[in-house]
C-alpha atoms as a PDB file:
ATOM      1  CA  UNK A   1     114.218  71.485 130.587  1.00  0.00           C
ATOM      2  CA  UNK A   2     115.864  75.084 131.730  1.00  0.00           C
ATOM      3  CA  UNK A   3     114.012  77.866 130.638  1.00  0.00           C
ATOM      4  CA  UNK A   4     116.987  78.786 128.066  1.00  0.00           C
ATOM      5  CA  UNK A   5     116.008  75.229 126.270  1.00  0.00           C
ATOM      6  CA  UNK A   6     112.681  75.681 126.636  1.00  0.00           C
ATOM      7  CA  UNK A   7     112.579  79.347 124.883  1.00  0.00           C
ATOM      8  CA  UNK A   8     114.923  78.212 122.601  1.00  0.00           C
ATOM      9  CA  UNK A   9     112.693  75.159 121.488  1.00  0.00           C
ATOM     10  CA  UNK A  10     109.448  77.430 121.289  1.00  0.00           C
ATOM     11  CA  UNK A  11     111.363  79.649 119.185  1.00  0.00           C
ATOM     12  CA  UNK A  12     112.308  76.672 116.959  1.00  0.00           C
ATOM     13  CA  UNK A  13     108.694  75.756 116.564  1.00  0.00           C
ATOM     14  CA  UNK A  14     107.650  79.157 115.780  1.00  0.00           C
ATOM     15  CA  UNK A  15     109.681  79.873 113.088  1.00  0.00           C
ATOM     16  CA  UNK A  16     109.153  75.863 111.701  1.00  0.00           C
ATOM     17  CA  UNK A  17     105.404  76.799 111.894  1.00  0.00           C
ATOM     18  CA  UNK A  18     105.926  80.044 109.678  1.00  0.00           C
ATOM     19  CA  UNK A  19     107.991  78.147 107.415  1.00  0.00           C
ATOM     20  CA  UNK A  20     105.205  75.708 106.638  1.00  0.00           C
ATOM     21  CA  UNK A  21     102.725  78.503 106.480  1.00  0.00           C
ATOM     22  CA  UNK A  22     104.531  80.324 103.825  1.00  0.00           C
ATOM     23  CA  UNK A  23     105.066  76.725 101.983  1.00  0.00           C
ATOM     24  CA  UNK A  24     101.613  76.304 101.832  1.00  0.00           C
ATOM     25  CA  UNK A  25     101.147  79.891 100.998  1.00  0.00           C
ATOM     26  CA  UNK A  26     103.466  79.328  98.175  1.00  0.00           C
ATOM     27  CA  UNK A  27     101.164  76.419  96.954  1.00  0.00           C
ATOM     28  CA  UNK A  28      98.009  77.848  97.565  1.00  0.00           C
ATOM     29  CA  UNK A  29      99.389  81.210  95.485  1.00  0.00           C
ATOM     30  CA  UNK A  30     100.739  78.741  92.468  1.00  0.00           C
ATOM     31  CA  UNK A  31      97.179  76.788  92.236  1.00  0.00           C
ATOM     32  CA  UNK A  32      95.150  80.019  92.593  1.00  0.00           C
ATOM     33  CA  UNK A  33      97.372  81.777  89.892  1.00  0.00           C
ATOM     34  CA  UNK A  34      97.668  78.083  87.704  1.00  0.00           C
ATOM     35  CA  UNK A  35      93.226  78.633  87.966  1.00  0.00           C
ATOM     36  CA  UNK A  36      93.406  82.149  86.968  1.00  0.00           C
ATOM     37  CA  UNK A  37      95.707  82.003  84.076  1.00  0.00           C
ATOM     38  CA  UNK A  38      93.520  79.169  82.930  1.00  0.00           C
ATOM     39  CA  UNK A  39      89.957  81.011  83.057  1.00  0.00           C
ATOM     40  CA  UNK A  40      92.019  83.882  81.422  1.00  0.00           C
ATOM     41  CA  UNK A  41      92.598  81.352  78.628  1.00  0.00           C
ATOM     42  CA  UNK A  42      89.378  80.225  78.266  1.00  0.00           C
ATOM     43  CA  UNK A  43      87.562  83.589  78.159  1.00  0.00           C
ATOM     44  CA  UNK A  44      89.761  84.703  75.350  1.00  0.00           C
ATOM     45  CA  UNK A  45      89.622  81.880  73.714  1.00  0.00           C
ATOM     46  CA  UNK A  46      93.312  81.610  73.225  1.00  0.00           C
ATOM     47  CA  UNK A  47      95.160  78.177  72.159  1.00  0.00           C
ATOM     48  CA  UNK A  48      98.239  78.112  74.850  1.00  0.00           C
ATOM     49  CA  UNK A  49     100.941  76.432  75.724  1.00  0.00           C
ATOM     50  CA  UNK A  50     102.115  75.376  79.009  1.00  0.00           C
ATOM     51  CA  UNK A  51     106.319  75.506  79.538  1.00  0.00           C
ATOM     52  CA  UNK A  52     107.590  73.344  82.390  1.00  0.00           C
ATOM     53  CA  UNK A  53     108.011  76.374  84.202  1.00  0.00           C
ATOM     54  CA  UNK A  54     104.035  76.857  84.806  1.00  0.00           C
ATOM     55  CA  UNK A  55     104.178  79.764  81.839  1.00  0.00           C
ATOM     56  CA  UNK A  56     101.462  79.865  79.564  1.00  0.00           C
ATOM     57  CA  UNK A  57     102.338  81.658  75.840  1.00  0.00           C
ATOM     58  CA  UNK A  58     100.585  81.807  72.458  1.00  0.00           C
ATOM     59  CA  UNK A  59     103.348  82.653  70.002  1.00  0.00           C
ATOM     60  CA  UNK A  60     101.631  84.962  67.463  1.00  0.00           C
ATOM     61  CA  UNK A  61     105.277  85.053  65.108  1.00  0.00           C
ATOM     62  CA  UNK A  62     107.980  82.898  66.037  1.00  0.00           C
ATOM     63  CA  UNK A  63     110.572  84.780  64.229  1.00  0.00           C
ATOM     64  CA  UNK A  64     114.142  83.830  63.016  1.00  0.00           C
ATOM     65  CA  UNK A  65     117.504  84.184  63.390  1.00  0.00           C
ATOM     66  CA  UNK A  66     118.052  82.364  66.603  1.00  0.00           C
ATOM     67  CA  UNK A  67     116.871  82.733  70.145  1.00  0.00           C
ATOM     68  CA  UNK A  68     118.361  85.212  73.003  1.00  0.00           C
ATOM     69  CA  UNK A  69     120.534  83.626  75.946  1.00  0.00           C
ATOM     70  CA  UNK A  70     120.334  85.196  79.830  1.00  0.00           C
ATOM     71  CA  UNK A  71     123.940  87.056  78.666  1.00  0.00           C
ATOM     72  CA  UNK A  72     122.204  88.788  75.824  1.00  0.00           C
ATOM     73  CA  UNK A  73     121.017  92.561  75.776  1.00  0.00           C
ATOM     74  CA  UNK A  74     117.059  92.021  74.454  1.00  0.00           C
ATOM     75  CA  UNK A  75     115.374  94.934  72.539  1.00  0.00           C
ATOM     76  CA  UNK A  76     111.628  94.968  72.314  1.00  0.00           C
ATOM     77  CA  UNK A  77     107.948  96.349  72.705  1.00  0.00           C
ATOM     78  CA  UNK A  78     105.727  95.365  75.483  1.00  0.00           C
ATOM     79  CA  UNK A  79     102.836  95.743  77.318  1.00  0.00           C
ATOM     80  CA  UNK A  80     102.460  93.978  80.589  1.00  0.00           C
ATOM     81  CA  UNK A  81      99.110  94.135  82.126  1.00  0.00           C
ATOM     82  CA  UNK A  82      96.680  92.351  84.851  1.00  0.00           C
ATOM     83  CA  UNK A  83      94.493  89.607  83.815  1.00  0.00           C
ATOM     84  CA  UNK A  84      91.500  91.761  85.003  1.00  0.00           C
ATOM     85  CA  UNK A  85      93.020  93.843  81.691  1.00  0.00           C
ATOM     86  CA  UNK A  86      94.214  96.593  83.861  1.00  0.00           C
ATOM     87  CA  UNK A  87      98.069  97.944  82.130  1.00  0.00           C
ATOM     88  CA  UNK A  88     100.781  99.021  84.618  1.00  0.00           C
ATOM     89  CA  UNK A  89     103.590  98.466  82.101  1.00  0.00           C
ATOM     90  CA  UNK A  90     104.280  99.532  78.343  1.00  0.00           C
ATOM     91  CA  UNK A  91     106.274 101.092  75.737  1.00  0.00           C
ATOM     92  CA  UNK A  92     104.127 103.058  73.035  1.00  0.00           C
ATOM     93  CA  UNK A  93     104.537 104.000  69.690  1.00  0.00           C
ATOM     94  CA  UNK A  94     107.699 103.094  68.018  1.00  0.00           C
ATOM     95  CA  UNK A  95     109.271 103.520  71.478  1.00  0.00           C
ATOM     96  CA  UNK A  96     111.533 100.394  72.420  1.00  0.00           C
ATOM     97  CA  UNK A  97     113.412  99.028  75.755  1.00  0.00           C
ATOM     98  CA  UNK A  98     116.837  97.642  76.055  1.00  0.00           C
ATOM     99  CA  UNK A  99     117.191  95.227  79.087  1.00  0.00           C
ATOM    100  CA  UNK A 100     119.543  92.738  79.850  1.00  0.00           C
ATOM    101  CA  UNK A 101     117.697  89.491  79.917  1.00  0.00           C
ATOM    102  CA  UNK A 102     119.229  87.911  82.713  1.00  0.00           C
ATOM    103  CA  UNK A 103     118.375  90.816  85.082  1.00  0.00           C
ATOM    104  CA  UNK A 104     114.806  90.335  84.116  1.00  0.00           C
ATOM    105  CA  UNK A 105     112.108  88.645  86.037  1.00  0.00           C
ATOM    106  CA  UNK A 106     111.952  84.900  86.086  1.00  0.00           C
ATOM    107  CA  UNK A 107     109.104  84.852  83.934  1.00  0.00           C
ATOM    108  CA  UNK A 108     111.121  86.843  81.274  1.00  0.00           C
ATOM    109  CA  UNK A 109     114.150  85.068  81.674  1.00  0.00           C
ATOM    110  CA  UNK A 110     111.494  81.784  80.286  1.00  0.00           C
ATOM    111  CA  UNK A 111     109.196  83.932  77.564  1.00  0.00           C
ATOM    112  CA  UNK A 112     111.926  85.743  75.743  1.00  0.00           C
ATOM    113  CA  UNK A 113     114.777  82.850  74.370  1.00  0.00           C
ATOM    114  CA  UNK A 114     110.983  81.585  73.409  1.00  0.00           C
ATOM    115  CA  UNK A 115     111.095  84.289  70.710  1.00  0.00           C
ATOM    116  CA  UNK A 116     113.679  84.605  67.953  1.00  0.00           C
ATOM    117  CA  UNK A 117     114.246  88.564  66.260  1.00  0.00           C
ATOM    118  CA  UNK A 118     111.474  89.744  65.200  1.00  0.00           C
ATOM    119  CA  UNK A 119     108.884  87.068  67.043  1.00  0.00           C
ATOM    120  CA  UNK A 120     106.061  88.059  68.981  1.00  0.00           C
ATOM    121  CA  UNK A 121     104.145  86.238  72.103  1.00  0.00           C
ATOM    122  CA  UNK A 122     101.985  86.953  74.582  1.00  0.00           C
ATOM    123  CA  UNK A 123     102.932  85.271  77.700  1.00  0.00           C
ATOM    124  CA  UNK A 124     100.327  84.786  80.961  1.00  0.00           C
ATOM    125  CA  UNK A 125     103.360  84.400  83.745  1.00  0.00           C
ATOM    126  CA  UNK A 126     102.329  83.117  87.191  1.00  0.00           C
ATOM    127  CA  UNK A 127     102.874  85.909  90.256  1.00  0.00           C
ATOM    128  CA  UNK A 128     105.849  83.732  91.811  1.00  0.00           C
ATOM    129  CA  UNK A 129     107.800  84.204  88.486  1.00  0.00           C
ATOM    130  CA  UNK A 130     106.604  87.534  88.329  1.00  0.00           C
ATOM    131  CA  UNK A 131     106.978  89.943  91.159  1.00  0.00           C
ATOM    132  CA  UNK A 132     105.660  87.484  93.543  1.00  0.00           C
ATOM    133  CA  UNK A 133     104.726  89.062  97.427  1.00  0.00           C
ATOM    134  CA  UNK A 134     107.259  92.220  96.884  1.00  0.00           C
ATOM    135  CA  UNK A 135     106.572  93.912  94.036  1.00  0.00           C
ATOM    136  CA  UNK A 136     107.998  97.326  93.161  1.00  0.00           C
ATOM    137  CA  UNK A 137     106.045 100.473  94.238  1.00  0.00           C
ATOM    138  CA  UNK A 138     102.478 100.461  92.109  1.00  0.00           C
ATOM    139  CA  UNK A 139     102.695  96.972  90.957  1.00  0.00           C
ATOM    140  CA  UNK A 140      99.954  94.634  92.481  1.00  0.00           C
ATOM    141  CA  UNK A 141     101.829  92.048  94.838  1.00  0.00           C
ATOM    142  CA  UNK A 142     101.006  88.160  93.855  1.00  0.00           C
ATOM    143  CA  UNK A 143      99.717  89.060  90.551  1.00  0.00           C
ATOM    144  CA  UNK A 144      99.347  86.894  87.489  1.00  0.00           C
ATOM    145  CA  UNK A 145     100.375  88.432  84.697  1.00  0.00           C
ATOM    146  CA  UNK A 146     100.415  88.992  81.238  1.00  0.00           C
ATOM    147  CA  UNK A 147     103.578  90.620  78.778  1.00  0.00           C
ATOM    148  CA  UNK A 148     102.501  90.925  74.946  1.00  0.00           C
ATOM    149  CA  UNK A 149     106.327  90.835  73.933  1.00  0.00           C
ATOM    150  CA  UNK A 150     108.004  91.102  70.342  1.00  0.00           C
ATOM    151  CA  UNK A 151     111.399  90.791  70.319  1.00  0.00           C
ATOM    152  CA  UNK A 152     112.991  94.059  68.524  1.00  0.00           C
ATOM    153  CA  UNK A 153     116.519  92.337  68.689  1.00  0.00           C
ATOM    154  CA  UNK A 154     119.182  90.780  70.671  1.00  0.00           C
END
């Protein structure tokens, strides 16, 4: 083997060994957050449902009037916070925000067409369909969290 293969092949292995690393990362983050989100339950004695996505919610109104698509402009109140109970996120008052859902975290992009006008959830959203290992500046990288969320309009 010349020393170009045999860099080349080390190389190979390196970056295969990082790959399965940050698989198992990924895994290891998913059950940890899957445990957390369900002690979170528990302790607050909430009655949740799981989505196929991993998403935990407790719909508190459902509302009517049909349910928001990823094209749709979504009004609403929020409050996103740690499971620790810790806020980083919120309008207050009668304040509202005006986001287009489909440039929304993952985890939002699931909750919201949950909701019709007028509905209200809370939602406990796993860190890799959150912000996941880059989070924006003051937000807590591979974070559970949870978004109280009522659905203004669409």
């Amino acid at each position: 083997m010349s020393f170009f293969q045999k860099n080349t092949f080390l190389l190979g292995a390196a970056l295969l060994t990082i790959a399965f690393g940050t698989a198992c990362n990924k895994e290891d983050q998913a059950e940890f957050d899957r445990k957390v989100i369900q002690e979170y339950i528990a302790s607050n004695n909430l009655t949740a449902t799981e989505h196929s996505s991993g998403i935990f919610y407790v719909i508190e109104t459902p509302g009517s009037g049909g349910n928001p698509t990823l094209d749709n402009e979504v009004t609403v109140k929020y409050k996103g916070f740690y499971l620790d109970g810790v806020v980083f996120d919120q309008t207050t008052g009668s304040a509202t925000a005006k986001f287009r859902l489909g440039d929304l975290i993952q985890g939002w992009q699931i909750a919201i067409p949950l909701l019709q006008k007028g509905g209200k959830g809370t939602f406990l959203i796993p860190s890799a369909l959150a912000y996941g290992p880059n989070p924006p500046f003051g937000v807590r990288a591979n974070a559970a969290m949870a978004f109280e969320i009522e659905l203004i309009d669409f």
